[in-house]
N, C-alpha and C. Protein backbone atom coordinates (compact mmCIF):
# COMPACT_ATOMS: atom_id res chain seq x y z
N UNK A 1 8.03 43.03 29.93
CA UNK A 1 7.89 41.93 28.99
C UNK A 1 6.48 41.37 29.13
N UNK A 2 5.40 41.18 28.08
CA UNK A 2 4.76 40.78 28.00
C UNK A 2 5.10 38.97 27.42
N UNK A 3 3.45 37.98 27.69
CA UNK A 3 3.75 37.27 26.61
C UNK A 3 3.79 36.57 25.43
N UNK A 4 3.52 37.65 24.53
CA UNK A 4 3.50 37.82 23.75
C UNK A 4 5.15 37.95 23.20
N UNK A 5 5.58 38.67 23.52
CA UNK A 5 7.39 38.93 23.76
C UNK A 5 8.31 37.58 23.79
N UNK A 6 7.78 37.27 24.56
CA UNK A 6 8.13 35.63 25.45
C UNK A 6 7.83 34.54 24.04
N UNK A 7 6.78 34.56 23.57
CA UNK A 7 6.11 33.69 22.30
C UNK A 7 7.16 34.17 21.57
N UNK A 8 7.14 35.55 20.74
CA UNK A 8 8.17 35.97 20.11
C UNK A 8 9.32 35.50 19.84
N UNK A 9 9.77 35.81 21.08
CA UNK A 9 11.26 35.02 21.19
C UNK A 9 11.66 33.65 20.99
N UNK A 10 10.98 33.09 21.57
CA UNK A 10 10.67 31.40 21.41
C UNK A 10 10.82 31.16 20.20
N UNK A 11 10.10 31.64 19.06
CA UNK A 11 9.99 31.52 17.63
C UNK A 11 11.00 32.01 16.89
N UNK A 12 11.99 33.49 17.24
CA UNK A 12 12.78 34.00 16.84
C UNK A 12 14.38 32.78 16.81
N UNK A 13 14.48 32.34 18.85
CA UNK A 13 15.43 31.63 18.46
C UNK A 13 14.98 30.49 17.97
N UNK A 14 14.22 29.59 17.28
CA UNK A 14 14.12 28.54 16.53
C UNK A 14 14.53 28.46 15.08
N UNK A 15 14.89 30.19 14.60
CA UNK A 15 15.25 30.21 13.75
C UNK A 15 17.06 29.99 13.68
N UNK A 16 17.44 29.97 14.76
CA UNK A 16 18.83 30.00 14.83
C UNK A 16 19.60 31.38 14.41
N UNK A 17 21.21 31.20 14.77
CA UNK A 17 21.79 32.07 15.01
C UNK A 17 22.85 31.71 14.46
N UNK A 18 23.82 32.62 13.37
CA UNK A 18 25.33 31.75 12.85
C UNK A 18 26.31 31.97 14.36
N UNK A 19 26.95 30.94 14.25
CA UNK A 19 27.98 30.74 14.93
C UNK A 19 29.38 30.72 14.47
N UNK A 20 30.35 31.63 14.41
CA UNK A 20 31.44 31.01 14.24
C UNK A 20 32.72 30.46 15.45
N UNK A 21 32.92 28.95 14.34
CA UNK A 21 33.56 27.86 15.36
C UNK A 21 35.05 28.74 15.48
N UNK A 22 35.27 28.77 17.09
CA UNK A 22 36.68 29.40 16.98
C UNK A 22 37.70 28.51 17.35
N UNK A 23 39.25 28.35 16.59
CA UNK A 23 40.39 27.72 17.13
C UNK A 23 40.11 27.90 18.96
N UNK A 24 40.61 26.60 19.29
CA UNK A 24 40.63 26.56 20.72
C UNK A 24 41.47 27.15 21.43
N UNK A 25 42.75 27.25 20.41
CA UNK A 25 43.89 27.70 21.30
C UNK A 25 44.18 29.25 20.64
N UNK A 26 44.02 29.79 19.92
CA UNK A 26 44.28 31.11 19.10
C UNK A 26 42.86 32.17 19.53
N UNK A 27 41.93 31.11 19.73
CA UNK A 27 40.34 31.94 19.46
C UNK A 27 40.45 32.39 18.24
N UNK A 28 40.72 32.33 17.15
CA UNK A 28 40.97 32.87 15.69
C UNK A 28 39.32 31.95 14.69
N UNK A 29 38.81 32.75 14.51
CA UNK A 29 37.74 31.81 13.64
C UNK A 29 38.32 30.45 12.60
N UNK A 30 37.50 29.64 12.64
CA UNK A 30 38.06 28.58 11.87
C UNK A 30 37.91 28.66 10.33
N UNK A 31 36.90 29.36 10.32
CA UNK A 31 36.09 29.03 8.87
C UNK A 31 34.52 28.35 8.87
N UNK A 32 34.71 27.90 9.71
CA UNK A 32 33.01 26.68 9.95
C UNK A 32 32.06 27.73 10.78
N UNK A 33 31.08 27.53 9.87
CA UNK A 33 30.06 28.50 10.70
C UNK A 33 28.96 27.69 11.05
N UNK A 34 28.95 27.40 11.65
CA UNK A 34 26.93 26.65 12.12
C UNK A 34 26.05 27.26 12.69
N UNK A 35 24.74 26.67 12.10
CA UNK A 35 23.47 27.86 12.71
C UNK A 35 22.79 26.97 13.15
N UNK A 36 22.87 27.55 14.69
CA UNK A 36 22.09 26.70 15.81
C UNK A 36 21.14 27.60 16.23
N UNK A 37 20.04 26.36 16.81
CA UNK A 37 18.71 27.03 17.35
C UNK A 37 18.97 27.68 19.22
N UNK A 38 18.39 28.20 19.63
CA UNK A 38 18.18 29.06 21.03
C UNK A 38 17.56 27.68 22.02
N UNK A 39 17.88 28.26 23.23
CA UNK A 39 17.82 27.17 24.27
C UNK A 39 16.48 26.83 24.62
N UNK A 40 15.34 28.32 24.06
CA UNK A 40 14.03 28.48 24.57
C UNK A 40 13.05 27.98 23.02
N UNK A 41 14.23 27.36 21.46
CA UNK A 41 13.55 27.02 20.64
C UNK A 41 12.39 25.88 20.31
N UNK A 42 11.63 25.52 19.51
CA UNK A 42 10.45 24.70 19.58
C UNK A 42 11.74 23.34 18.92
N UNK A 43 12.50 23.96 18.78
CA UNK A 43 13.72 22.65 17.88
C UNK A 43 14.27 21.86 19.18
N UNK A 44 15.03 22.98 20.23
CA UNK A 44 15.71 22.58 21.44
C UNK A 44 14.69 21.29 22.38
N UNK A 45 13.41 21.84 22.20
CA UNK A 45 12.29 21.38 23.24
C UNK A 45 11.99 19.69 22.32
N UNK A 46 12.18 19.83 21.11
CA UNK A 46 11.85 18.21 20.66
C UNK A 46 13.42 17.58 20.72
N UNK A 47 14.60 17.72 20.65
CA UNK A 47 15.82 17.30 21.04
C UNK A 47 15.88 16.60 22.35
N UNK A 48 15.03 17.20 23.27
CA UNK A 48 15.58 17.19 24.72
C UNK A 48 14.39 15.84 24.71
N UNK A 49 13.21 16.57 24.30
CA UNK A 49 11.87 15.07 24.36
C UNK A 49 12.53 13.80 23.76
N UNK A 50 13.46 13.93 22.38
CA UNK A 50 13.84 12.60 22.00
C UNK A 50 14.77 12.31 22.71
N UNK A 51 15.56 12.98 23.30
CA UNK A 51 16.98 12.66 24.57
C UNK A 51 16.38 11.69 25.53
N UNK A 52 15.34 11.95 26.03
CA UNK A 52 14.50 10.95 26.87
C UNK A 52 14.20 9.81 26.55
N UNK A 53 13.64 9.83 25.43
CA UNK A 53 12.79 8.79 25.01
C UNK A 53 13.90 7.72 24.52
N UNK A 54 14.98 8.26 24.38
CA UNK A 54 16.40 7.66 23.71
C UNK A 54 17.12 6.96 24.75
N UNK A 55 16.86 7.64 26.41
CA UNK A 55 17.66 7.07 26.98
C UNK A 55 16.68 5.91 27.77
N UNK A 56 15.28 6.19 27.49
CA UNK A 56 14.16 5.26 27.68
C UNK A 56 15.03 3.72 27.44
N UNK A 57 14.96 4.14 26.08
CA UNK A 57 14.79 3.02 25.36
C UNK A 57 15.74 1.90 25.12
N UNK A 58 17.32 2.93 25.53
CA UNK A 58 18.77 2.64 25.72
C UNK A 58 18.89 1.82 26.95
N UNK A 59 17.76 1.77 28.43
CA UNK A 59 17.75 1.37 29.20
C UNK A 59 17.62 -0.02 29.16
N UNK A 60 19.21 -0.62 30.35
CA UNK A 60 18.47 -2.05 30.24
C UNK A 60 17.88 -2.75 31.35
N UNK A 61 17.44 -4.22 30.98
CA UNK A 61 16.51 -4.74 32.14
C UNK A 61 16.21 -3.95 33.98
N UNK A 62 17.57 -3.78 34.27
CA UNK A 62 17.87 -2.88 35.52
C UNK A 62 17.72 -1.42 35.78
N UNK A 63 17.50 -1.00 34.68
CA UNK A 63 17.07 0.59 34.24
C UNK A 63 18.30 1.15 34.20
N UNK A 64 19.17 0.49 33.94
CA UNK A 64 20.59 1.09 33.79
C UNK A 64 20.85 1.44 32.34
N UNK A 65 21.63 2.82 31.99
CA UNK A 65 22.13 3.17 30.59
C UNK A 65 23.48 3.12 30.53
N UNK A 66 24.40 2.46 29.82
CA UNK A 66 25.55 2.65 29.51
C UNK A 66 25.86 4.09 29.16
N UNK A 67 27.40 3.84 29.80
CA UNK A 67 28.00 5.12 29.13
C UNK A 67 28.33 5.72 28.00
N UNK A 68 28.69 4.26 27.11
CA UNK A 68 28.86 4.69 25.74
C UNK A 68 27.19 5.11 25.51
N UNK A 69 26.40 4.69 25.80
CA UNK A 69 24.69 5.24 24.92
C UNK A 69 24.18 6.55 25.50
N UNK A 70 24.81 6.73 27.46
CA UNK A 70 24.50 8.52 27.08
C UNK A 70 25.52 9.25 26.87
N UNK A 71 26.52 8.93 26.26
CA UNK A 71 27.24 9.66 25.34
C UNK A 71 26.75 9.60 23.98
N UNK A 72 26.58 8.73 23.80
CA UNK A 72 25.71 8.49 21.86
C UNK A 72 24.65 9.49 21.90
N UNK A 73 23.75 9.12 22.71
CA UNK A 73 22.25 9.79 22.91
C UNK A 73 22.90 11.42 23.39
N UNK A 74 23.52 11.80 24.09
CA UNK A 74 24.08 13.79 24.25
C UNK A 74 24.28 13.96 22.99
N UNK A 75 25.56 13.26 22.48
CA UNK A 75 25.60 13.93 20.99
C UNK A 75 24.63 14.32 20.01
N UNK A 76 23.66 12.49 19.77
CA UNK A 76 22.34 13.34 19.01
C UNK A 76 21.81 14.14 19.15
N UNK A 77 21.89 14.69 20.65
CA UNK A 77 20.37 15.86 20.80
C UNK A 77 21.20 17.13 20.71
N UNK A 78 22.81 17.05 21.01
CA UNK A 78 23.39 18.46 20.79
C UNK A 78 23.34 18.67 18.82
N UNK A 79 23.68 17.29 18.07
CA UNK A 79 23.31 17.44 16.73
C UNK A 79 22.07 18.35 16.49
N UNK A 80 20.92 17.92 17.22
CA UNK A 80 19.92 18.54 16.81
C UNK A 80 19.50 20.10 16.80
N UNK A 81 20.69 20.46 17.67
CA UNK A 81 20.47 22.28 17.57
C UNK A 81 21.37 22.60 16.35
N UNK A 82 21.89 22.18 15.54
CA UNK A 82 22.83 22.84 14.67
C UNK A 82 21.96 22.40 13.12
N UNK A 83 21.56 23.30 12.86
CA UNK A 83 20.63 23.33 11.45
C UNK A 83 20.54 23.81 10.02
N UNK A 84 21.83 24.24 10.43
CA UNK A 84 22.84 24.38 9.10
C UNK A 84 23.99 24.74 9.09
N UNK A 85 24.98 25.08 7.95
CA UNK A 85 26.17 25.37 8.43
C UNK A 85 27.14 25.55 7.18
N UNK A 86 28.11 26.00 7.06
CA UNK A 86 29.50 26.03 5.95
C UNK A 86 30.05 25.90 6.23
N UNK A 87 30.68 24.50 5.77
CA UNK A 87 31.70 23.94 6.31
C UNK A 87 32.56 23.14 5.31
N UNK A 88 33.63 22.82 5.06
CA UNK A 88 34.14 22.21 3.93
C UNK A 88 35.39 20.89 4.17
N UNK A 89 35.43 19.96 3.53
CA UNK A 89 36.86 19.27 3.70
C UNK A 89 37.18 18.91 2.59
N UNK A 90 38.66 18.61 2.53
CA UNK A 90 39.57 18.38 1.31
C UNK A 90 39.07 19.98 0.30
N UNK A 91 38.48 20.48 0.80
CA UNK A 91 38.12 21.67 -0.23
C UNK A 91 36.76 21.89 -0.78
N UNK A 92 35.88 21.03 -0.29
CA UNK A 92 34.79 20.62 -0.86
C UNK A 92 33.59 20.80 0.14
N UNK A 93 32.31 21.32 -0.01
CA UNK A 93 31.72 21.50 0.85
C UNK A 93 31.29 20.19 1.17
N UNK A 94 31.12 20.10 2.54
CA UNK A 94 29.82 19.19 3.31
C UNK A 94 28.91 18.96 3.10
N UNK A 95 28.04 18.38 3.11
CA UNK A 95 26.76 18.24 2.72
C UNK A 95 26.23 18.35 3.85
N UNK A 96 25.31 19.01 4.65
CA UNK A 96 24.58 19.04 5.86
C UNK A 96 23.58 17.82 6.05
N UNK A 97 23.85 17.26 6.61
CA UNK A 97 22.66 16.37 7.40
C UNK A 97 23.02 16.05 9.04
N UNK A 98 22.29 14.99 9.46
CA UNK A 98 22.51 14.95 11.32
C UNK A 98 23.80 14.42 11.34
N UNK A 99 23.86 13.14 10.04
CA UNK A 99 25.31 12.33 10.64
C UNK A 99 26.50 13.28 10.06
N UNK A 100 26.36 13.51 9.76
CA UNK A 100 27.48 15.10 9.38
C UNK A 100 28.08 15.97 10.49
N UNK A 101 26.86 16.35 11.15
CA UNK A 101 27.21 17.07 12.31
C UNK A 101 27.44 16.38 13.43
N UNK A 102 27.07 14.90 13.70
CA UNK A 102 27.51 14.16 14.40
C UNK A 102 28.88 13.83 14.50
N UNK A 103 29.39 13.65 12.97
CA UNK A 103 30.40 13.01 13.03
C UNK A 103 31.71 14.54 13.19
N UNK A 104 31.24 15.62 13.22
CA UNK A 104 31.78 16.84 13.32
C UNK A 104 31.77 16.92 15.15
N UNK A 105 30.61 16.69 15.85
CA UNK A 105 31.07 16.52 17.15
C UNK A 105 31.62 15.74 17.78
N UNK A 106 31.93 15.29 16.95
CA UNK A 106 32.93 14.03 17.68
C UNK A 106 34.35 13.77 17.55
N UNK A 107 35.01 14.76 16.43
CA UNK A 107 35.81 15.26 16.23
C UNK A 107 36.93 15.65 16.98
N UNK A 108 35.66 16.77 18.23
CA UNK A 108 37.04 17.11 19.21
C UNK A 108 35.94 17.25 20.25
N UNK A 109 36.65 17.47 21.80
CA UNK A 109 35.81 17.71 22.96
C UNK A 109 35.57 19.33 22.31
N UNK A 110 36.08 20.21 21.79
CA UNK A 110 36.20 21.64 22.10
C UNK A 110 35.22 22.10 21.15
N UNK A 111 35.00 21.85 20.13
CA UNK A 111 33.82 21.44 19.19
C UNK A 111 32.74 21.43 19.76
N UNK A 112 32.12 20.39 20.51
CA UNK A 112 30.98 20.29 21.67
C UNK A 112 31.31 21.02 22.36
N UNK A 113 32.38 21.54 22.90
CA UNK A 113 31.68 22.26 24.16
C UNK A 113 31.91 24.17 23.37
N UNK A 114 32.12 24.06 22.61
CA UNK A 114 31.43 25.49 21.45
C UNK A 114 29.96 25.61 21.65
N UNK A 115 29.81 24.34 20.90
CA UNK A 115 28.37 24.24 20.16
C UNK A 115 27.12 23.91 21.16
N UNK A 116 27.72 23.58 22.33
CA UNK A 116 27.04 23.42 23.81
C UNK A 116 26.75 24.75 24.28
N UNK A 117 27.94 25.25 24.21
CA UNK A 117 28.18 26.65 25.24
C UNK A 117 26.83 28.04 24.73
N UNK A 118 26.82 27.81 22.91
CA UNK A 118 26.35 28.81 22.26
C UNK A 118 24.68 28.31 22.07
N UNK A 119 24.44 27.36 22.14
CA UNK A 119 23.29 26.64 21.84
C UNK A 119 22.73 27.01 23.63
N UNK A 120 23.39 27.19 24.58
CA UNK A 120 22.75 26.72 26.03
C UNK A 120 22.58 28.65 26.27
N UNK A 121 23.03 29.96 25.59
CA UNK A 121 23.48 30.71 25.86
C UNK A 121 22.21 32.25 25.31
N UNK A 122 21.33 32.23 26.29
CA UNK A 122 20.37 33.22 25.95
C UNK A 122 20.36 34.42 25.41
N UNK A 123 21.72 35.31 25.48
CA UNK A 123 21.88 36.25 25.52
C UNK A 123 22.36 36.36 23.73
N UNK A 124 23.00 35.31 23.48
CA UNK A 124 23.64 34.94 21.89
C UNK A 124 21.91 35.13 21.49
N UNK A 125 20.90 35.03 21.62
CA UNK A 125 19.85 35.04 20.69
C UNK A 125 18.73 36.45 21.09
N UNK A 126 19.62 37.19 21.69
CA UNK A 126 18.21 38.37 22.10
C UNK A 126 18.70 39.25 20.80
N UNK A 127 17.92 39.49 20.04
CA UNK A 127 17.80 40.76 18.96
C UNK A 127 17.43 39.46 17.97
N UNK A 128 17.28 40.91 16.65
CA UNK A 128 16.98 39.62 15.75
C UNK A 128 18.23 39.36 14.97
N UNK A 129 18.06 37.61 14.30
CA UNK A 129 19.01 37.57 12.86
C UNK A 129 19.26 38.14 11.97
């Protein structure tokens, strides 16, 4: 591996990867597909910078963060790897934006820890899309 290879890749997973969301208990695909970025993406690396700066800022007088705010603040930055997606309710597509996918991780624990598992998972992004 050169790095050049290494650059490559970096850029490749920023483009993301479809995912399909599987039933928790069947493993049977759901239907919802989301396309999340790679763990080594230039997307992942500004998520994690605003995760900081979020829990900066969430901090109070004592440098203490509540629990509800780094739970608020995980969700946003796991929002931020998922960059598109098909997904539908009542029959109707979704409209993609952050609070969309926010309000989709919050849904269920098993949901996040999908979209955790595949987003944190190097091997899901070696070849191309």
């Amino acid at each position: 591996m050169q790095l050049n290879d290494i650059l490559a890749d970096s850029q490749d997973q920023d483009r993301g990867r479809d995912f399909d969301l599987l039933d928790p208990v069947s493993g049977k695909p759901t239907g919802i597909t989301l396309r999340i970025v790679g763990p080594d993406s230039a997307t992942q690396t500004r998520a994690r910078l605003q995760m900081a700066d979020a829990l900066a800022e969430a901090a109070g007088p004592d440098g203490m963060v509540s629990a509800a705010d780094r739970e608020r603040v995980r969700l946003d930055t796991l929002a931020r790897c998922v960059v598109g997606w098909q997904i539908s309710e009542n029959g109707e597509p979704v409209p993609f934006n952050h609070g969309s996918v926010v309000r989709l991780l919050k849904a269920a624990q098993w949901v996040q820890q999908q979209v955790d598992g595949f987003a944190s998972d190097r091997a899901a992004f070696r070849g191309r899309a």
